[in-house]
PDB file of N, CA and C in Angstrom:
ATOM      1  N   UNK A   1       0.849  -1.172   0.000  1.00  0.00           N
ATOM      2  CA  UNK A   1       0.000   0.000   0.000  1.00  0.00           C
ATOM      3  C   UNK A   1       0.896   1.237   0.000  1.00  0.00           C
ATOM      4  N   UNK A   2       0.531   2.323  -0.766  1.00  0.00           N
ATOM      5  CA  UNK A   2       1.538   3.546  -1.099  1.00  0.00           C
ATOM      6  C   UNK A   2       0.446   4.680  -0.835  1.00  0.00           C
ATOM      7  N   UNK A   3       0.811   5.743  -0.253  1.00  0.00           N
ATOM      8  CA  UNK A   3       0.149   7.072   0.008  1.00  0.00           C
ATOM      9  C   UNK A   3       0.841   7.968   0.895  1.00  0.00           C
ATOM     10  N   UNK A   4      -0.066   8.991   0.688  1.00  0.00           N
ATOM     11  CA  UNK A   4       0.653  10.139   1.277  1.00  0.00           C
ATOM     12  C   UNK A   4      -0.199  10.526   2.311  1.00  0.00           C
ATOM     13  N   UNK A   5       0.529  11.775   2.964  1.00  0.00           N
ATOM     14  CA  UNK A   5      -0.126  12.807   3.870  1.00  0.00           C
ATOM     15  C   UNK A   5       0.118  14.427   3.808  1.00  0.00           C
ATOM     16  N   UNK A   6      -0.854  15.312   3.346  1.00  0.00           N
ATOM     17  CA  UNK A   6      -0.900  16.082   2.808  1.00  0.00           C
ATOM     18  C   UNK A   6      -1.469  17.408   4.258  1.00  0.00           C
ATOM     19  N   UNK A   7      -0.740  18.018   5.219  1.00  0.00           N
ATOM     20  CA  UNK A   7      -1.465  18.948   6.156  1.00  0.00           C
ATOM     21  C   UNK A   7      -1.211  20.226   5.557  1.00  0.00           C
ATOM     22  N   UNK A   8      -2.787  21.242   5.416  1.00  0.00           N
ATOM     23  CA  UNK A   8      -2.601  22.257   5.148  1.00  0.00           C
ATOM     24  C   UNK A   8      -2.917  23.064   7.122  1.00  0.00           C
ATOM     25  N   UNK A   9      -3.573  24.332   6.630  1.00  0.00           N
ATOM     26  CA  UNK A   9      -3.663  24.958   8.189  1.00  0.00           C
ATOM     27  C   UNK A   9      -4.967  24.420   8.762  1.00  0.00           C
ATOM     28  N   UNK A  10      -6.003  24.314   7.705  1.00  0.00           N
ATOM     29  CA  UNK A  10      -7.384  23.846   8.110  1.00  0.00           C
ATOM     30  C   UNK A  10      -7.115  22.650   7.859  1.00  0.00           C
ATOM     31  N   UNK A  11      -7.034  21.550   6.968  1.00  0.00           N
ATOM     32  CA  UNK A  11      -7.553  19.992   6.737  1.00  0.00           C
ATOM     33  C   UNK A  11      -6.196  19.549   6.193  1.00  0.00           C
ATOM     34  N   UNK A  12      -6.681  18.371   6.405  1.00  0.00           N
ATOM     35  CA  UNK A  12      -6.098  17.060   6.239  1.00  0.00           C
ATOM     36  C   UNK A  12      -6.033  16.234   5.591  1.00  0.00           C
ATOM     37  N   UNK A  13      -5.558  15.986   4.577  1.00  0.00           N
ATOM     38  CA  UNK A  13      -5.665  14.889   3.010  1.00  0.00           C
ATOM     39  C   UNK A  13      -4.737  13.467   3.206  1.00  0.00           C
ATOM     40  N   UNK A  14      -5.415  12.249   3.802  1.00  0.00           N
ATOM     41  CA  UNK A  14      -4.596  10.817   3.595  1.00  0.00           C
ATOM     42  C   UNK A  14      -5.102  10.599   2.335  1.00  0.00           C
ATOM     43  N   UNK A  15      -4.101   9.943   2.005  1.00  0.00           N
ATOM     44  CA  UNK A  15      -4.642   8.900   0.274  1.00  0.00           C
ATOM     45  C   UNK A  15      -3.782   7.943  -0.069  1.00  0.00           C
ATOM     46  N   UNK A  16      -4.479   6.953   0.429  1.00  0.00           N
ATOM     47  CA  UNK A  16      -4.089   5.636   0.299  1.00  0.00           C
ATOM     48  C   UNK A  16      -4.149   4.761  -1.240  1.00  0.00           C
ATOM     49  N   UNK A  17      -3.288   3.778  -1.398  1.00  0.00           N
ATOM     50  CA  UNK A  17      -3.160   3.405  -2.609  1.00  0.00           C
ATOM     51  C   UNK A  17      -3.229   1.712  -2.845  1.00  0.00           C
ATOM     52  N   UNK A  18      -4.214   1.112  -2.878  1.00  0.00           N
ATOM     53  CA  UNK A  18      -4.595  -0.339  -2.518  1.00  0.00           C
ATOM     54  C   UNK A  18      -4.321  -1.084  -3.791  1.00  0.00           C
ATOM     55  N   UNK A  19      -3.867  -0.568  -4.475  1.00  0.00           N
ATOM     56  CA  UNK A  19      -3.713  -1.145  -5.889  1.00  0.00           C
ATOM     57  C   UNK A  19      -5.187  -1.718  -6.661  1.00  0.00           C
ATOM     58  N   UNK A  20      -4.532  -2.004  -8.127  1.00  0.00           N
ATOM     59  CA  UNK A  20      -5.841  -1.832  -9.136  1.00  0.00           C
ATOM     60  C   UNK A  20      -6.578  -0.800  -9.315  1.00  0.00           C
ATOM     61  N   UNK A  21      -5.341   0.358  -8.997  1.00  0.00           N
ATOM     62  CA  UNK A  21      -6.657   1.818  -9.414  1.00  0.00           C
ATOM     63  C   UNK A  21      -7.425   2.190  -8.484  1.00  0.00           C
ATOM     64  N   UNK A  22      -7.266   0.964  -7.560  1.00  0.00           N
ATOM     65  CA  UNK A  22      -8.113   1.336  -5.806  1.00  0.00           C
ATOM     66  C   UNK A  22      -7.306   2.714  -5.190  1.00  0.00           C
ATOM     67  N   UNK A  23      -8.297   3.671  -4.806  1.00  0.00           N
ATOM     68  CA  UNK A  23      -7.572   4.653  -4.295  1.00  0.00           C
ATOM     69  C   UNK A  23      -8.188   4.581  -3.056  1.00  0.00           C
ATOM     70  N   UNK A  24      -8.100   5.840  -2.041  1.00  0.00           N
ATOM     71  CA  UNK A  24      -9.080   5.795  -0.818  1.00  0.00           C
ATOM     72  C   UNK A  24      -8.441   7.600  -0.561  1.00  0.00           C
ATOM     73  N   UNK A  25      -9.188   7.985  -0.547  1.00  0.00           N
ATOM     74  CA  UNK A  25      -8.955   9.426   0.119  1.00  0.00           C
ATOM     75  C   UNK A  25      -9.503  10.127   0.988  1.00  0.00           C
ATOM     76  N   UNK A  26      -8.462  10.715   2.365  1.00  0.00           N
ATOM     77  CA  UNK A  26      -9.692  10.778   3.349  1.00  0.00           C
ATOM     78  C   UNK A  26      -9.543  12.307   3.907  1.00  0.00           C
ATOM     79  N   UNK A  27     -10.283  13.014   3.982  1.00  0.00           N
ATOM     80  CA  UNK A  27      -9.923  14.886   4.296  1.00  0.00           C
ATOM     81  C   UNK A  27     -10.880  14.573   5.452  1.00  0.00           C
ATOM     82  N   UNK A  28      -9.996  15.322   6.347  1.00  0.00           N
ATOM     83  CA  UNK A  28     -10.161  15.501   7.404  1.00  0.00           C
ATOM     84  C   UNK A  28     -10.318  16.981   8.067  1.00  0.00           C
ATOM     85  N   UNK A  29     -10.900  18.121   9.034  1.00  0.00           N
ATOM     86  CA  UNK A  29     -10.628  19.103   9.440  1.00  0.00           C
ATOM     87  C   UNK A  29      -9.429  19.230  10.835  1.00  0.00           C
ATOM     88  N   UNK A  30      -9.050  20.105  10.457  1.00  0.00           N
ATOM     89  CA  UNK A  30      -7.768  19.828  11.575  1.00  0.00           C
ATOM     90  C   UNK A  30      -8.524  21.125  12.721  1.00  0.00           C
ATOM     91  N   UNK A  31      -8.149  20.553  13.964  1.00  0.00           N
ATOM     92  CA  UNK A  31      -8.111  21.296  15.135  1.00  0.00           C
ATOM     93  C   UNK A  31      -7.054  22.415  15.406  1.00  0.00           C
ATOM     94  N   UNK A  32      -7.741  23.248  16.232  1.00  0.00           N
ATOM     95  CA  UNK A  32      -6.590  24.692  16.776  1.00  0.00           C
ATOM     96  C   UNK A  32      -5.346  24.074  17.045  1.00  0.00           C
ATOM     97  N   UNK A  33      -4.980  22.427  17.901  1.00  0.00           N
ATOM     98  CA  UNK A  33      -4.175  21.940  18.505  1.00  0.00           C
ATOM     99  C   UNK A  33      -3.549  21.613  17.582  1.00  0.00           C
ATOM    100  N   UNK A  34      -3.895  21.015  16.143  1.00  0.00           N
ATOM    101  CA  UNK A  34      -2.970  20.391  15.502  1.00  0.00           C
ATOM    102  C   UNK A  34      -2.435  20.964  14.705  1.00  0.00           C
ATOM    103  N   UNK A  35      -2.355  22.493  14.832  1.00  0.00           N
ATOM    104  CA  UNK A  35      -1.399  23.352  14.218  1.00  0.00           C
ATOM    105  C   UNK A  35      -0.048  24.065  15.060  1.00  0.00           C
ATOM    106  N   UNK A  36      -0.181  23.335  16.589  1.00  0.00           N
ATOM    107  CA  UNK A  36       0.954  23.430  17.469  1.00  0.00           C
ATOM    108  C   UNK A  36       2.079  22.345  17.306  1.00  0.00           C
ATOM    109  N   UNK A  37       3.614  22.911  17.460  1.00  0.00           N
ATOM    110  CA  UNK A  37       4.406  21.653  17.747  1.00  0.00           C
ATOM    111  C   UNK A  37       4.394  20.997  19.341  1.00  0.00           C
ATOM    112  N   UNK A  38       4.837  19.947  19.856  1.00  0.00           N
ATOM    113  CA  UNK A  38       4.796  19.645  21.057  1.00  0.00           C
ATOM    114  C   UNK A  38       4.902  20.508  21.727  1.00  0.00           C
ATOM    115  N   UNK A  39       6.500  21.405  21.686  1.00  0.00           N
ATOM    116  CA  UNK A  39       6.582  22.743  23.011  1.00  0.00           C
ATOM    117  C   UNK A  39       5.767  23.572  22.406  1.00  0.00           C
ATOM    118  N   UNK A  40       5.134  23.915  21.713  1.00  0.00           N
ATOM    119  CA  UNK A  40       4.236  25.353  21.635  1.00  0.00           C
ATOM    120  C   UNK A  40       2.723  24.971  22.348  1.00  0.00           C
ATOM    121  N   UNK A  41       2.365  23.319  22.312  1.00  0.00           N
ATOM    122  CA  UNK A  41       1.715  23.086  23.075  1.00  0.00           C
ATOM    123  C   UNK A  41       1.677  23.164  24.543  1.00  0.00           C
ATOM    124  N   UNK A  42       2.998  23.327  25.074  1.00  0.00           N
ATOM    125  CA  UNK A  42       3.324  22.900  26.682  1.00  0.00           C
ATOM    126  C   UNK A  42       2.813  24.591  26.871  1.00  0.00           C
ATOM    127  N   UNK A  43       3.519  25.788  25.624  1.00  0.00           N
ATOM    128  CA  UNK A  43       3.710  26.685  25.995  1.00  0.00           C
ATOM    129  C   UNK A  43       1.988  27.032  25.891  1.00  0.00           C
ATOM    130  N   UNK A  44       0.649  26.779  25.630  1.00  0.00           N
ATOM    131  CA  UNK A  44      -0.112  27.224  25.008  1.00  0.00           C
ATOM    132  C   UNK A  44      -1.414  26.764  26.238  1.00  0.00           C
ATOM    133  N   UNK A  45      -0.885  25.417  26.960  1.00  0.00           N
ATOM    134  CA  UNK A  45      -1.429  25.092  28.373  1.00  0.00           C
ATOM    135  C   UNK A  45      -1.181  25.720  29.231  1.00  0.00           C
ATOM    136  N   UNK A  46       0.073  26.088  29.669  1.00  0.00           N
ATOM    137  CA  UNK A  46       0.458  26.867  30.272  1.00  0.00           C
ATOM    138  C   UNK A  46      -0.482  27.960  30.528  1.00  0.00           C
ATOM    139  N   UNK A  47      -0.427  28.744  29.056  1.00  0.00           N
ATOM    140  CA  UNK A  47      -0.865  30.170  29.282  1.00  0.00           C
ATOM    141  C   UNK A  47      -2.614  29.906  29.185  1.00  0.00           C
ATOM    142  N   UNK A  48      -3.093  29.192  29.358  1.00  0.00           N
ATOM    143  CA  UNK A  48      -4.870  28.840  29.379  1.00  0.00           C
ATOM    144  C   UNK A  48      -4.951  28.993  30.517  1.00  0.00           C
ATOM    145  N   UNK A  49      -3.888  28.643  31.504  1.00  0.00           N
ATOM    146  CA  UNK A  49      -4.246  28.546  32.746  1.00  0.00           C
ATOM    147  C   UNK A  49      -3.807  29.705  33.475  1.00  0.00           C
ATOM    148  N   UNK A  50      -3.574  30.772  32.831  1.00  0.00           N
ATOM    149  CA  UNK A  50      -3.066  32.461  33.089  1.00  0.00           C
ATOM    150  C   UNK A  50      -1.521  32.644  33.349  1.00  0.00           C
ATOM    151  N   UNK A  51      -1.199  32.041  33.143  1.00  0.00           N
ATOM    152  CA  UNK A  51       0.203  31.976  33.306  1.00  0.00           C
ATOM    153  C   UNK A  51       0.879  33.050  32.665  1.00  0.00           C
ATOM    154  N   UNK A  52       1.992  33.993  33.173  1.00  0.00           N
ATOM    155  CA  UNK A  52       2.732  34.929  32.366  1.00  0.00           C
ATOM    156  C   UNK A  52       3.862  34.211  31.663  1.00  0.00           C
ATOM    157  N   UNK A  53       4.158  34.831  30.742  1.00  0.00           N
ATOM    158  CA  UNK A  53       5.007  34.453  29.858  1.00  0.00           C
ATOM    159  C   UNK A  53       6.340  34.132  30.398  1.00  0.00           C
ATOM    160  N   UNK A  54       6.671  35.399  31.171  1.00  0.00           N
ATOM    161  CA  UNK A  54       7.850  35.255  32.495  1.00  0.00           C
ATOM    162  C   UNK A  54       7.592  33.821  33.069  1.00  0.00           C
ATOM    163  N   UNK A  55       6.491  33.480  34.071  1.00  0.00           N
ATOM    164  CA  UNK A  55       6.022  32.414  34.517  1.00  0.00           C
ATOM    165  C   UNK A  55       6.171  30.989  34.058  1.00  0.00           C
ATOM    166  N   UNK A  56       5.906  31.128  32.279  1.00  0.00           N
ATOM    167  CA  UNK A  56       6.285  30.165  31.620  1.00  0.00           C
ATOM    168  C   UNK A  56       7.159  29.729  31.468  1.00  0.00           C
ATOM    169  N   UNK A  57       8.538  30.854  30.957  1.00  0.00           N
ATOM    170  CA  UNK A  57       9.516  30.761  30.883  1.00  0.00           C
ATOM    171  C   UNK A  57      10.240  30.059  32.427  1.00  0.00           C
ATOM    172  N   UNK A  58      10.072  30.550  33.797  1.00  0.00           N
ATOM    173  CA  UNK A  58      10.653  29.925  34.161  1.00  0.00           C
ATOM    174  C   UNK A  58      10.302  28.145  34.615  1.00  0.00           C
ATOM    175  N   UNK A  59       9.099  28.222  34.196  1.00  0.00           N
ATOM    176  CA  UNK A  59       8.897  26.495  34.375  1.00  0.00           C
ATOM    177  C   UNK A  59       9.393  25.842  33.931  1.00  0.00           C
ATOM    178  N   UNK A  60       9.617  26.760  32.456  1.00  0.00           N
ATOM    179  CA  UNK A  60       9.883  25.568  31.428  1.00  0.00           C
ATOM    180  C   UNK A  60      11.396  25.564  31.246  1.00  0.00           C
ATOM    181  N   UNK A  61      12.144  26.556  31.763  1.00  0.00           N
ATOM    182  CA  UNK A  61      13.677  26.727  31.668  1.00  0.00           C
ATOM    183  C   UNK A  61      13.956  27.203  30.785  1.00  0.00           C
ATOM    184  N   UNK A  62      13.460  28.481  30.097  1.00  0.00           N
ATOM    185  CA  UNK A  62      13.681  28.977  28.757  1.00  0.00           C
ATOM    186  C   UNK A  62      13.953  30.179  28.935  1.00  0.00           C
ATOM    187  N   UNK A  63      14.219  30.933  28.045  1.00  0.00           N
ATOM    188  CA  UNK A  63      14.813  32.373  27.649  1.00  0.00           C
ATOM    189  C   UNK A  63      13.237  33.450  28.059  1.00  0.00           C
ATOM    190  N   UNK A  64      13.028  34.239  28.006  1.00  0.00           N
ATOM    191  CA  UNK A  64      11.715  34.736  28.533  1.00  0.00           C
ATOM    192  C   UNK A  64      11.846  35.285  27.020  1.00  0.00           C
ATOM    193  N   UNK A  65      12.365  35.739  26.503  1.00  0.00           N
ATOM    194  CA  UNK A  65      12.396  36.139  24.631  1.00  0.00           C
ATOM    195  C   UNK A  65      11.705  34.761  23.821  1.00  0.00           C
ATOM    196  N   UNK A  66      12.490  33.446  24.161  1.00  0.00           N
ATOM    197  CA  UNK A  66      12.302  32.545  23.741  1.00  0.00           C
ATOM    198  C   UNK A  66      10.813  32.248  23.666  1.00  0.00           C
ATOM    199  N   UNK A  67      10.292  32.555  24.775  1.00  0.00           N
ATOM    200  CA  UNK A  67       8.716  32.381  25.036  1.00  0.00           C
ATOM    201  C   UNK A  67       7.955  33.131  24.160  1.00  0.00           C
ATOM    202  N   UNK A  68       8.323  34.344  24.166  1.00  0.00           N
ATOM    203  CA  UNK A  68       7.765  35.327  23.955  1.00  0.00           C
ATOM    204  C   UNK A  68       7.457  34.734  22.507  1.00  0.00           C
ATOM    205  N   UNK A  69       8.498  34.868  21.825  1.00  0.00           N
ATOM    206  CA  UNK A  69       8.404  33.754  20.512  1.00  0.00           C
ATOM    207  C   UNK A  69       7.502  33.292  20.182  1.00  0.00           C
ATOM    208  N   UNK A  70       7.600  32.311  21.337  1.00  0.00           N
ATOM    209  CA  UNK A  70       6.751  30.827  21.015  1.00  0.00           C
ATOM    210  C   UNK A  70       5.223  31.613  20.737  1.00  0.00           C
ATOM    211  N   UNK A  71       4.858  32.695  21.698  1.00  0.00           N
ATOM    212  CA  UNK A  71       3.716  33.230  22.038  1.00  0.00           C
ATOM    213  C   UNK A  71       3.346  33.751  20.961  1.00  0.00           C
ATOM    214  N   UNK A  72       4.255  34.778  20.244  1.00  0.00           N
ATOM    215  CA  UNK A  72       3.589  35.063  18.410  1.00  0.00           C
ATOM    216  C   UNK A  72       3.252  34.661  18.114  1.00  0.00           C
ATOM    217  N   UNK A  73       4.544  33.165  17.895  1.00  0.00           N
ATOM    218  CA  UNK A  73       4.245  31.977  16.675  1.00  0.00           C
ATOM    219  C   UNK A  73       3.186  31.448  16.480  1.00  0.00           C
ATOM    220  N   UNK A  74       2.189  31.274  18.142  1.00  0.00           N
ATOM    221  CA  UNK A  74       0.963  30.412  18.427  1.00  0.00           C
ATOM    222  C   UNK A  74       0.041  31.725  17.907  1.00  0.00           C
ATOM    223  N   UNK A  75       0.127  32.788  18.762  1.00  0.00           N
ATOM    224  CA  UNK A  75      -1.005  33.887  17.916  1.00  0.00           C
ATOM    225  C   UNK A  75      -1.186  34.167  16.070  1.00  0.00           C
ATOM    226  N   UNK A  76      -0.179  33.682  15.673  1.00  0.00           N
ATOM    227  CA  UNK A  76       0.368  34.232  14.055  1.00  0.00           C
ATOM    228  C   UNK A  76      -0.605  32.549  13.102  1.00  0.00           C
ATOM    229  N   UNK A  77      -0.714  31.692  13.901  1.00  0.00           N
ATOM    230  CA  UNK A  77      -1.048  30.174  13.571  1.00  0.00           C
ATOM    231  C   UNK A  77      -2.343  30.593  13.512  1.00  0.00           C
ATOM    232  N   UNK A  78      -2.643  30.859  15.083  1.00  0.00           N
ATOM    233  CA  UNK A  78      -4.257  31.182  15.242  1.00  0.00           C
ATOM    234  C   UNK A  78      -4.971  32.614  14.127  1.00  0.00           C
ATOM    235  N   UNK A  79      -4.134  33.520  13.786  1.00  0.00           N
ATOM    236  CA  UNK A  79      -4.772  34.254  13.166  1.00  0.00           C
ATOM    237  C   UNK A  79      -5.370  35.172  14.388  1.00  0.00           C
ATOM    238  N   UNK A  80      -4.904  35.381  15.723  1.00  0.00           N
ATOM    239  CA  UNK A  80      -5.341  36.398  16.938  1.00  0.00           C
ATOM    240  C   UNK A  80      -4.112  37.164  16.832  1.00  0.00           C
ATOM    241  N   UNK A  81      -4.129  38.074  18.141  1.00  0.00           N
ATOM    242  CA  UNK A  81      -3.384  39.606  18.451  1.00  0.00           C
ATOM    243  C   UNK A  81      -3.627  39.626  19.946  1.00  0.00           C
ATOM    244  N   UNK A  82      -4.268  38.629  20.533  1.00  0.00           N
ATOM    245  CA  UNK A  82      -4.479  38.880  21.744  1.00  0.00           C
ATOM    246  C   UNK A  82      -4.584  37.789  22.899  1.00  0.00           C
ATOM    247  N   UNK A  83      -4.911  37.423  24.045  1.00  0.00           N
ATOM    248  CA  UNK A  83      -4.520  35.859  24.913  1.00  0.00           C
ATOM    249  C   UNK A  83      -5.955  35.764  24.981  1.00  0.00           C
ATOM    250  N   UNK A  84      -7.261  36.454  25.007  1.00  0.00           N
ATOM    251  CA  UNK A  84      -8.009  36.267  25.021  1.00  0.00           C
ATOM    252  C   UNK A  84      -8.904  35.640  23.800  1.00  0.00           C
ATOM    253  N   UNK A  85      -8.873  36.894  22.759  1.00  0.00           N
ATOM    254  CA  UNK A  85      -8.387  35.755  21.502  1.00  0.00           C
ATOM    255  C   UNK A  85      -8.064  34.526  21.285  1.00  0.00           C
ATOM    256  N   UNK A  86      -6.741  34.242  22.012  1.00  0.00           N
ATOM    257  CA  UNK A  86      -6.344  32.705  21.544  1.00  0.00           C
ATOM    258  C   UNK A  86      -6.717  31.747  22.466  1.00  0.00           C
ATOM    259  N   UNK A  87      -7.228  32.534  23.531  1.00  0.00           N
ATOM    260  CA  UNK A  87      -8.207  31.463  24.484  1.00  0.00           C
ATOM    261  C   UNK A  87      -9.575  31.064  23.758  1.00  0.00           C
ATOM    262  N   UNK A  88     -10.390  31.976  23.315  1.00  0.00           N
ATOM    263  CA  UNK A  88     -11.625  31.953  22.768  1.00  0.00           C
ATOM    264  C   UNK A  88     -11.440  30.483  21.680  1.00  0.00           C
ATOM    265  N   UNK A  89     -10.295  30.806  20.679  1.00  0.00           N
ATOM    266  CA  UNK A  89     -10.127  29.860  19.592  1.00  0.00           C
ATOM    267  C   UNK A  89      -9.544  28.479  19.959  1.00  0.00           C
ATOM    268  N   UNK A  90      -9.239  28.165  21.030  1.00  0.00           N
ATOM    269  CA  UNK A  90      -8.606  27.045  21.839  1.00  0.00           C
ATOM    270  C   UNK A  90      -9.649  25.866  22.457  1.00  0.00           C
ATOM    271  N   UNK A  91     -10.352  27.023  22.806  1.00  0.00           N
ATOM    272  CA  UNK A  91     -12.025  26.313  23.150  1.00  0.00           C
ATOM    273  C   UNK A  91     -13.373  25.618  22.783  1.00  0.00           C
TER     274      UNK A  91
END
């Protein structure tokens, strides 16, 4: 069996290849979560639960810039500007 996996920001394209022209294709919608990597997830629990970025940073042993980062990167994914924002869309 031969296929791929295809993630855009919204959905999800498997397509499987069973031979004889058998195809199977399956789209899926993707969740707020599955546009996080593992740490942007740690960093993204964290802050649900009010956590400052400072706060984060030192749990997690990171640079407080580093966070800060992470914190765009997750707002810039979500398409927000704000924690309330990216709480609303998390939910």
């Amino acid at each position: 069996m031969r296929g791929g996996v295809w993630q855009g920001q919204q959905f999800s394209l498997e397509a499987s290849d069973y031979g004889r022209g058998l195809r199977l294709l399956r789209l899926s919608e993707r969740g707020a979560w599955d546009l996080f990597a593992p740490q942007e997830r740690r960093v993204a629990k964290a802050l649900l639960t009010g956590a400052s970025a400072r706060d984060v940073a030192q749990d997690m042993g990171r640079s407080l810039n580093t966070v800060r980062n992470q914190v765009a990167s997750l707002y810039a994914k979500l398409g927000v500007n704000d924690r309330l924002s990216f709480a609303k869309r998390l939910k």
